[in-house]
C-alpha atoms as a PDB file:
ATOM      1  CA  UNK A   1      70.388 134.232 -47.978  1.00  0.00           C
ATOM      2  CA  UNK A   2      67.307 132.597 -49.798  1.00  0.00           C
ATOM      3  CA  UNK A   3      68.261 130.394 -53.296  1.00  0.00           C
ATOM      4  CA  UNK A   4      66.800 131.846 -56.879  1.00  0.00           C
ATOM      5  CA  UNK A   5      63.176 130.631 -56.859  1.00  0.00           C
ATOM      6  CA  UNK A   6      62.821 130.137 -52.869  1.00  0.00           C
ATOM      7  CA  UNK A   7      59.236 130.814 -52.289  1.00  0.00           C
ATOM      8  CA  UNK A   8      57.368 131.705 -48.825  1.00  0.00           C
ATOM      9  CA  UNK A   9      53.699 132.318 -48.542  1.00  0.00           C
ATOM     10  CA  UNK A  10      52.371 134.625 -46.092  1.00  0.00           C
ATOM     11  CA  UNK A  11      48.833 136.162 -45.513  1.00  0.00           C
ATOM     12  CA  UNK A  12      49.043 140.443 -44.180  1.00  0.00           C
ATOM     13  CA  UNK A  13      45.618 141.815 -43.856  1.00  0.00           C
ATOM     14  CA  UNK A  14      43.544 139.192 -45.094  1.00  0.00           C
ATOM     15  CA  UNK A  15      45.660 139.063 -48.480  1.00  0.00           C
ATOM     16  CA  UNK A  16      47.747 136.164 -49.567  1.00  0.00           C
ATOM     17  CA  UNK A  17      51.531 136.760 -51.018  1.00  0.00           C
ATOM     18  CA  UNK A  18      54.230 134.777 -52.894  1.00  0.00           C
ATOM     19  CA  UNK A  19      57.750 136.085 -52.085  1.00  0.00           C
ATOM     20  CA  UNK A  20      59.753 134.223 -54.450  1.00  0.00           C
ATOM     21  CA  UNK A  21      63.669 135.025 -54.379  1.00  0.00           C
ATOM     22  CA  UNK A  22      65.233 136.401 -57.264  1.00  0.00           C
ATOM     23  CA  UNK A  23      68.821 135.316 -56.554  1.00  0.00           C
ATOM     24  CA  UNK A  24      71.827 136.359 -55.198  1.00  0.00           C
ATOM     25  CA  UNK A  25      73.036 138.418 -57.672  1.00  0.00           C
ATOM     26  CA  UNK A  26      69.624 140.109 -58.704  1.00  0.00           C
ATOM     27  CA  UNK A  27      68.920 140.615 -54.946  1.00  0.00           C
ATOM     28  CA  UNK A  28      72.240 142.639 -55.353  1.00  0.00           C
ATOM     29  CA  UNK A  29      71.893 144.574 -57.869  1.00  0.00           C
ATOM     30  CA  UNK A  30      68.410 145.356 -57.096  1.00  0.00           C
ATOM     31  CA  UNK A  31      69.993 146.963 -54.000  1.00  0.00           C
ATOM     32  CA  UNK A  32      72.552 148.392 -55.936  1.00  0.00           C
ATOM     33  CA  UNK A  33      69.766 150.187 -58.094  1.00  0.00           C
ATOM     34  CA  UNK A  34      68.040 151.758 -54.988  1.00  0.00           C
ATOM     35  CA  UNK A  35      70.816 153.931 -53.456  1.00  0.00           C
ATOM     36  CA  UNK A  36      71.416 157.303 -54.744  1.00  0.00           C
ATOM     37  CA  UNK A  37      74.533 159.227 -55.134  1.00  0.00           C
ATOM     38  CA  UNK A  38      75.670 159.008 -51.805  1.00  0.00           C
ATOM     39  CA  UNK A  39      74.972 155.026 -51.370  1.00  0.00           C
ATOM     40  CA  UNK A  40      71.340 155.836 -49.516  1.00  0.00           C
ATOM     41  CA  UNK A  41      68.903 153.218 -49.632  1.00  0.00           C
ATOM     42  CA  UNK A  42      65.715 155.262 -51.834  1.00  0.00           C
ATOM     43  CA  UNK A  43      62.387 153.667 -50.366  1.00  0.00           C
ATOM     44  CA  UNK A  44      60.291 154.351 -53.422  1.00  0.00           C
ATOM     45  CA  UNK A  45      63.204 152.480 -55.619  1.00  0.00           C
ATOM     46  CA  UNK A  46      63.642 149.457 -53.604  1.00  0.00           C
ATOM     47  CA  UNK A  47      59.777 148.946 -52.829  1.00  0.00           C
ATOM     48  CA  UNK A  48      59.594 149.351 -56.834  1.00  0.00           C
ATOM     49  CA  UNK A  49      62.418 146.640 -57.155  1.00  0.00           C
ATOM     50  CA  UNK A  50      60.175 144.178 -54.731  1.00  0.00           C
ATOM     51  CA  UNK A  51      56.910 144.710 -56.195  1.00  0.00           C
ATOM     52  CA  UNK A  52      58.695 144.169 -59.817  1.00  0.00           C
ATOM     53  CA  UNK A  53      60.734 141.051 -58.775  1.00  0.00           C
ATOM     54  CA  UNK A  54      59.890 139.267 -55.409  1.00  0.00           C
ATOM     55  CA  UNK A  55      56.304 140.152 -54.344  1.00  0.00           C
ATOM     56  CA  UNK A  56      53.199 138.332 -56.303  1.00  0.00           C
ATOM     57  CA  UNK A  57      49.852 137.485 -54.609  1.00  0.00           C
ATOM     58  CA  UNK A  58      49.092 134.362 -54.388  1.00  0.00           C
ATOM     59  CA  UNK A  59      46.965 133.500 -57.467  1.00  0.00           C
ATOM     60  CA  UNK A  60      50.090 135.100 -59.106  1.00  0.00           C
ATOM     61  CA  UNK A  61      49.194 138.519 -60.026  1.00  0.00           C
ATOM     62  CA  UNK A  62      51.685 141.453 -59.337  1.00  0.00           C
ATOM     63  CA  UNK A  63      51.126 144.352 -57.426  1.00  0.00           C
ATOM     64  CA  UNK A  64      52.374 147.917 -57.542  1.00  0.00           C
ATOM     65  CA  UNK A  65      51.729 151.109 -55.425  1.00  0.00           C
ATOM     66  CA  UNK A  66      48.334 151.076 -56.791  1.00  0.00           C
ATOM     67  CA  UNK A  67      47.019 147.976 -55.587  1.00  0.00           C
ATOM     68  CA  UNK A  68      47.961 148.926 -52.614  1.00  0.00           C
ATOM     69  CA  UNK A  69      46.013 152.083 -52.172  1.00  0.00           C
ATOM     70  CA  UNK A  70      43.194 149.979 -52.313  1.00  0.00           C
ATOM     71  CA  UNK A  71      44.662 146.986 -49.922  1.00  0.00           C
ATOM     72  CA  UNK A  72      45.727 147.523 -46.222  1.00  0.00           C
ATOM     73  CA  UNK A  73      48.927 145.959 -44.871  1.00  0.00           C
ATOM     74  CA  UNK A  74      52.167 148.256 -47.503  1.00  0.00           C
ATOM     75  CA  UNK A  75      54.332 148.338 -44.708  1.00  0.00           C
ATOM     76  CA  UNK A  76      54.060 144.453 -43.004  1.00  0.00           C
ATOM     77  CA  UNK A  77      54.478 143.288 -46.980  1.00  0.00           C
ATOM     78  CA  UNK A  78      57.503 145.545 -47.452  1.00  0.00           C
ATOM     79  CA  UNK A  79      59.089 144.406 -44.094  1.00  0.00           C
ATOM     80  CA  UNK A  80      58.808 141.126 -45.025  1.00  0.00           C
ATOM     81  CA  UNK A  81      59.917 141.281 -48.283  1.00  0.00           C
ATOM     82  CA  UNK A  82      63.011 142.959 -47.235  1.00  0.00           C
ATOM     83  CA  UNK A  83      63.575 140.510 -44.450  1.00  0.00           C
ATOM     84  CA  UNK A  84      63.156 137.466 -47.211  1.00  0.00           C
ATOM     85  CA  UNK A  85      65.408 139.378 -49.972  1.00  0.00           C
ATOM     86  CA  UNK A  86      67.934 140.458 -47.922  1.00  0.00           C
ATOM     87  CA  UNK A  87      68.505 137.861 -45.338  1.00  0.00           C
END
């Protein structure tokens, strides 16, 4: 798994990202905070988490569900966010 403050730059759709990894034991609990009742992963929750705590663009401006109704490329970013979290 990534170290707290492990960064990796990646351009989706013409748009350039900063994953920067929150940790161990925020990655955890931000995974912990996603599941429902019955220990289900809830997409909406865990994008949430990423947007809040590991995605930034590059200039180092956040972005939320709204940015990306205007930007192309929600799913790629969320893949690889997940891949660089969770690894």
């Amino acid at each position: 798994m990534a170290k707290r403050g492990e960064q990796k730059s990646m351009k989706i759709e013409g748009t350039e990202y900063l994953f920067q990894h929150p940790g161990l034991l925020e990655s955890i609990r931000m995974r912990d905070r996603s599941k429902n009742e019955a220990g289900s992963l809830i997409e909406e929750t865990i994008y949430r988490e990423l947007m809040e705590h590991v995605i930034f663009l590059k200039d180092g401006g956040k972005v939320d569900f709204d940015f990306f109704e205007e930007t192309p490329g929600f799913s790629d970013v969320m893949k690889e966010a997940m891949a660089f979290t969770f690894r």
